[in-house]
N, C-alpha and C. Protein backbone atom coordinates (compact mmCIF):
# COMPACT_ATOMS: atom_id res chain seq x y z
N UNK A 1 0.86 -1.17 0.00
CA UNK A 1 0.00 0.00 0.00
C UNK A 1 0.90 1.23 0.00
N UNK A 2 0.68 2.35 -1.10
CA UNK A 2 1.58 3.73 -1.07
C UNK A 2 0.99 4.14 -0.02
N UNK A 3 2.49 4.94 0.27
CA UNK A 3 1.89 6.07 1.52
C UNK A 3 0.89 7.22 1.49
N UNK A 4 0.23 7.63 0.04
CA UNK A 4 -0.91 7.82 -0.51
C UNK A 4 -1.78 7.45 0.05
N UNK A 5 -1.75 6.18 -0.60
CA UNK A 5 -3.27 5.51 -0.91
C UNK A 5 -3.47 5.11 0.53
N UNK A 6 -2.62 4.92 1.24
CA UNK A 6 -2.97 4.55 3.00
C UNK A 6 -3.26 6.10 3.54
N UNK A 7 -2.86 7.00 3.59
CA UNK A 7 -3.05 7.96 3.96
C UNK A 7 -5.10 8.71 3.54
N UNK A 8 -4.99 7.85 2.61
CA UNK A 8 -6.60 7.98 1.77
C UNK A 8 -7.57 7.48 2.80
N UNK A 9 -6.98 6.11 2.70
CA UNK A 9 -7.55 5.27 3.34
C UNK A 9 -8.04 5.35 4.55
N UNK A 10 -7.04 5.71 5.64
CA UNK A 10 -7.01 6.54 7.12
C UNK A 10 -8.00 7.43 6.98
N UNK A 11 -8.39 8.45 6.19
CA UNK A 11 -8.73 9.87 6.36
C UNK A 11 -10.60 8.56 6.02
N UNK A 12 -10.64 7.94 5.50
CA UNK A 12 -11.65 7.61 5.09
C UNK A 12 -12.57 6.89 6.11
N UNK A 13 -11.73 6.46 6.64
CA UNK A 13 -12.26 5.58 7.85
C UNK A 13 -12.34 6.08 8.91
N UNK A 14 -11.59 7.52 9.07
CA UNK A 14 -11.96 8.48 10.36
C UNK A 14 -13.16 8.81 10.21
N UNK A 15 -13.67 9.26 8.81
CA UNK A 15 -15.30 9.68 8.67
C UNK A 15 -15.90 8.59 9.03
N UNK A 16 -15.85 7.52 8.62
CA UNK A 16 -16.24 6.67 9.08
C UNK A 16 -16.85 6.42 10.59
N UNK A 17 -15.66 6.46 11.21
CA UNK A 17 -15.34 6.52 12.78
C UNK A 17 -16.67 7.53 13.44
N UNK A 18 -16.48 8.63 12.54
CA UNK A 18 -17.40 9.59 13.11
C UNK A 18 -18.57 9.53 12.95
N UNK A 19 -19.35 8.64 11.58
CA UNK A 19 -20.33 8.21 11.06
C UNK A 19 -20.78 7.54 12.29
N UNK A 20 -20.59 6.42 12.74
CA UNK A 20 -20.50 5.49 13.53
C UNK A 20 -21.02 6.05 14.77
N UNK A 21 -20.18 7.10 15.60
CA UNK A 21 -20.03 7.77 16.68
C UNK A 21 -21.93 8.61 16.21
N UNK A 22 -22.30 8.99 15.41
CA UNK A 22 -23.06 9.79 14.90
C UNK A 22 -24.03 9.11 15.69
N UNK A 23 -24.32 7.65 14.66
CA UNK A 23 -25.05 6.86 14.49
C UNK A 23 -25.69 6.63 16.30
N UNK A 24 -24.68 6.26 17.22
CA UNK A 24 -24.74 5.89 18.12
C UNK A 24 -25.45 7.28 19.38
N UNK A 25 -25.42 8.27 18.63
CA UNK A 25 -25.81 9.84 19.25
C UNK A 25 -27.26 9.57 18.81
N UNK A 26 -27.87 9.17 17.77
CA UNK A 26 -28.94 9.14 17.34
C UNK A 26 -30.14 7.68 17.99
N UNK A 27 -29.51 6.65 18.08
CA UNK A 27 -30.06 6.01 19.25
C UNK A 27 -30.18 6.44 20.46
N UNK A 28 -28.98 7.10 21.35
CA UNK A 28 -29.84 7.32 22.18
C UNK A 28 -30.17 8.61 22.57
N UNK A 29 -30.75 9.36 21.19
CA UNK A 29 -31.96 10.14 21.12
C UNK A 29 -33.10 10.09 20.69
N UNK A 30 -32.96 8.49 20.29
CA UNK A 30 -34.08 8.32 20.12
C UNK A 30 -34.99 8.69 18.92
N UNK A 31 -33.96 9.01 17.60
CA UNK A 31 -34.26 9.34 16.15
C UNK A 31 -35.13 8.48 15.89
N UNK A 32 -35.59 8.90 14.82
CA UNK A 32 -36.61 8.00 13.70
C UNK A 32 -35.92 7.08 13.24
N UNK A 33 -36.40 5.87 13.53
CA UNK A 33 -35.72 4.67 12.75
C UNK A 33 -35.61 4.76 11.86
N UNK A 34 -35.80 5.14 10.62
CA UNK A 34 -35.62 5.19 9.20
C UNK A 34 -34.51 6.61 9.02
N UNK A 35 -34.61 7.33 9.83
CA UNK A 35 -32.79 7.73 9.63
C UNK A 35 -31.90 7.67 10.31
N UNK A 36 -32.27 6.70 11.12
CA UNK A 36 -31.15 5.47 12.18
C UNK A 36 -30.84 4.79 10.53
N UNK A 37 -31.69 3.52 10.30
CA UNK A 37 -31.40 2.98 8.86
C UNK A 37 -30.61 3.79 7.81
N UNK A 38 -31.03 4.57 7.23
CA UNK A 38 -30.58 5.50 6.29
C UNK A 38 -28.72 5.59 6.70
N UNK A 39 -28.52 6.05 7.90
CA UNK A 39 -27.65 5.94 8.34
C UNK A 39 -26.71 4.98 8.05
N UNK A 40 -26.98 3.84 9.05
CA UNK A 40 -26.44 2.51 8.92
C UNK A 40 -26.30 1.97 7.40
N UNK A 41 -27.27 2.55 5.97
CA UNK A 41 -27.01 2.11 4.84
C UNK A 41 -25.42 2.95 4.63
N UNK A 42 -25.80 3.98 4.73
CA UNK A 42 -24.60 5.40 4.51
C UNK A 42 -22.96 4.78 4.95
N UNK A 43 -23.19 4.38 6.12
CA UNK A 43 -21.58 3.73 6.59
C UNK A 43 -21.22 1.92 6.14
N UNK A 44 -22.55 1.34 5.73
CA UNK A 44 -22.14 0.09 5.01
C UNK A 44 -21.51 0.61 3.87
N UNK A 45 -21.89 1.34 3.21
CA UNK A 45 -21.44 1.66 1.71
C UNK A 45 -19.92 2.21 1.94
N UNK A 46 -20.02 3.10 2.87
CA UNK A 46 -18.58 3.90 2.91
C UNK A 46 -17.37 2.65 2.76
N UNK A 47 -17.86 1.44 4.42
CA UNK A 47 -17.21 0.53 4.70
C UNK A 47 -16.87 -0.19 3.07
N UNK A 48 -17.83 -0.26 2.41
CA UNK A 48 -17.83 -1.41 1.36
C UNK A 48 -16.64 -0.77 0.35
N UNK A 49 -16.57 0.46 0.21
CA UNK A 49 -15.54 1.67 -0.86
C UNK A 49 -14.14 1.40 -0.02
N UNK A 50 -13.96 1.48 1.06
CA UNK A 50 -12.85 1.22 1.82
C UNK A 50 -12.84 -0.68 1.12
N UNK A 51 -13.27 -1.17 1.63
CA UNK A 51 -12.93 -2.70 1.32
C UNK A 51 -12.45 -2.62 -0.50
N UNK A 52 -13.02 -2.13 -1.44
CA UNK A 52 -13.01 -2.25 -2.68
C UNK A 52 -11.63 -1.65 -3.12
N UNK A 53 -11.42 -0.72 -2.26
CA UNK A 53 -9.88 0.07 -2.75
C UNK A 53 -9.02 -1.10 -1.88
N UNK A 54 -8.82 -1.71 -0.97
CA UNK A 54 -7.93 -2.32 -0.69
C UNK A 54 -7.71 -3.33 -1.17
N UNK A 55 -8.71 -4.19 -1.77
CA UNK A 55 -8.85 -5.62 -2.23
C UNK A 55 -8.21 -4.91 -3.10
N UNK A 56 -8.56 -4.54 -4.41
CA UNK A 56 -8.35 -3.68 -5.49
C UNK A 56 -6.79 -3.80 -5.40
N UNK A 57 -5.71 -2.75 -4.12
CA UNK A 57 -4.79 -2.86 -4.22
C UNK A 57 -4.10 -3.84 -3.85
N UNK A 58 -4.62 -5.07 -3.40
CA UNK A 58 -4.35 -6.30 -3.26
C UNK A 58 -3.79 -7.29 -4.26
N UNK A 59 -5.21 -7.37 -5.14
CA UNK A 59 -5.07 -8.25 -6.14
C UNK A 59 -3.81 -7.21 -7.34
N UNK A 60 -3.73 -6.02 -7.31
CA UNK A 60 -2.96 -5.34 -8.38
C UNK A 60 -1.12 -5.40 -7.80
N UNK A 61 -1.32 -5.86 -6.50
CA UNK A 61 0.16 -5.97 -6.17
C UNK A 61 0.56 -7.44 -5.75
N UNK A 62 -0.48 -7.87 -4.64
CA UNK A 62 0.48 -9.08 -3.47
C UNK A 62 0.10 -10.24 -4.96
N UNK A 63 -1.13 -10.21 -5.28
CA UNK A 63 -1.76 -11.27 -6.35
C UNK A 63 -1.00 -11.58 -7.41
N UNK A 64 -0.97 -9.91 -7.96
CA UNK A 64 -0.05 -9.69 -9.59
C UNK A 64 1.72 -10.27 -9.30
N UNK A 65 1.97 -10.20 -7.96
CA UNK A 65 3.25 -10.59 -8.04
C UNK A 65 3.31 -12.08 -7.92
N UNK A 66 2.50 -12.75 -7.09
CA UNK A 66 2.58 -14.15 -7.12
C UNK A 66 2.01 -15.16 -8.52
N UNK A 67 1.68 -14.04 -9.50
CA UNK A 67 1.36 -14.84 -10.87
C UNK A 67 2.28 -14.68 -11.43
N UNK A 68 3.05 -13.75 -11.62
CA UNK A 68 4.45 -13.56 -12.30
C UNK A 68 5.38 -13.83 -11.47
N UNK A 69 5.48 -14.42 -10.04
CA UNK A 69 6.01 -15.06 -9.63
C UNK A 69 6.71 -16.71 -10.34
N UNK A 70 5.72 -17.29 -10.76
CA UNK A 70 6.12 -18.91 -11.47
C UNK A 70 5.83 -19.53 -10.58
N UNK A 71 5.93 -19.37 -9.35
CA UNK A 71 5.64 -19.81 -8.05
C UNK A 71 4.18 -20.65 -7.81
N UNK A 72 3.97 -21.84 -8.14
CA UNK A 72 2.56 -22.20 -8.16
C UNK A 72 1.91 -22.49 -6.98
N UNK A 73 3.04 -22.58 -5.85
CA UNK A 73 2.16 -22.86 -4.41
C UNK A 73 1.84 -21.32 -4.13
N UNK A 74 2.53 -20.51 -4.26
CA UNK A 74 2.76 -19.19 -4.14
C UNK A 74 1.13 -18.66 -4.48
N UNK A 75 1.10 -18.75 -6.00
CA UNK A 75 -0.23 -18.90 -6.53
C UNK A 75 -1.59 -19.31 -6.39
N UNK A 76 -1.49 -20.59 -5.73
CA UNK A 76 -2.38 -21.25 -4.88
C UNK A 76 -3.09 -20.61 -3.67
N UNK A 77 -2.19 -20.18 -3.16
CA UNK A 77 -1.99 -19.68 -1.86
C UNK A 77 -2.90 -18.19 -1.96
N UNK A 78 -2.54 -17.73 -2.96
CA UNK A 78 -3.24 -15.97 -3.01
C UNK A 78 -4.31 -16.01 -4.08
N UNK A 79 -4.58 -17.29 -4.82
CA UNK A 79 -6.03 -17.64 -5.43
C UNK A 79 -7.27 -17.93 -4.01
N UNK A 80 -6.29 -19.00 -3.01
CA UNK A 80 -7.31 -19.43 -1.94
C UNK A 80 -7.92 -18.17 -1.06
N UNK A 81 -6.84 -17.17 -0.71
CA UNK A 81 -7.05 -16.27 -0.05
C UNK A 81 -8.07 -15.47 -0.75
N UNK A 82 -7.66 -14.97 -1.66
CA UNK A 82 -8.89 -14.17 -2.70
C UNK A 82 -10.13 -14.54 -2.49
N UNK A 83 -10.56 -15.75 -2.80
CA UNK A 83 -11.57 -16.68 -2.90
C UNK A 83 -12.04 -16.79 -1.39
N UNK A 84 -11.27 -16.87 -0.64
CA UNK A 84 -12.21 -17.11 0.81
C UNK A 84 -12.55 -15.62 1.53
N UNK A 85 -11.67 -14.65 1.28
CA UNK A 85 -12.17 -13.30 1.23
C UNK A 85 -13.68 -12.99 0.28
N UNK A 86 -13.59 -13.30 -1.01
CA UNK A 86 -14.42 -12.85 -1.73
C UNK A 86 -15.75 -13.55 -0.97
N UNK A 87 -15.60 -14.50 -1.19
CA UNK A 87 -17.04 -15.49 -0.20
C UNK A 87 -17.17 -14.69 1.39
N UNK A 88 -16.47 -14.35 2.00
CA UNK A 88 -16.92 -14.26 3.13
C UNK A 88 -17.82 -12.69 2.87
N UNK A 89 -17.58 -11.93 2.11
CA UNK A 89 -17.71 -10.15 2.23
C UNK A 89 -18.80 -10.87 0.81
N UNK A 90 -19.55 -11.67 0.68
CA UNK A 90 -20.82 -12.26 -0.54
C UNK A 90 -21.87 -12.42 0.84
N UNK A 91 -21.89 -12.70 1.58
CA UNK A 91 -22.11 -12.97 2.97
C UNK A 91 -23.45 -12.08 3.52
């Protein structure tokens, strides 16, 4: 991960953080459930953009190197991972 794209990343998940913190101000005030919900859609999605840029830089570095590696356990190894990541976040 560049010191960029982590630095992105951080700043993204602090909103996050604060989303969260929000969320939790609004229970116990006792908001309207439907923008309690609304909410909770708002920070799945954020969460899901954070997950998509990292996988993303995943498969374009640790992945891309173990295929041009030659390395077939190597390969194995970061196909299985992919794959049991991808299934679990299908979930």
């Amino acid at each position: 991960m560049t010191k960029v794209s982590k630095a992105g990343r951080l700043k993204r998940l602090s909103r996050i953080e604060g989303q969260v913190r929000g969320l939790a101000r609004m229970v116990e005030e006792d908001r309207y459930c439907i923008d309690i919900v609304t909410q909770i859609a708002a920070v799945r999605a954020a969460l899901r953009r954070v997950e998509e840029e990292v996988l993303r830089d995943h498969i374009s570095h640790c992945v891309a190197h173990a295929m041009a590696s030659g390395d077939k356990a190597e390969q194995t190894q970061k196909i299985d991972e992919l794959m049991g990541v991808l299934a679990r976040s299908a979930r």
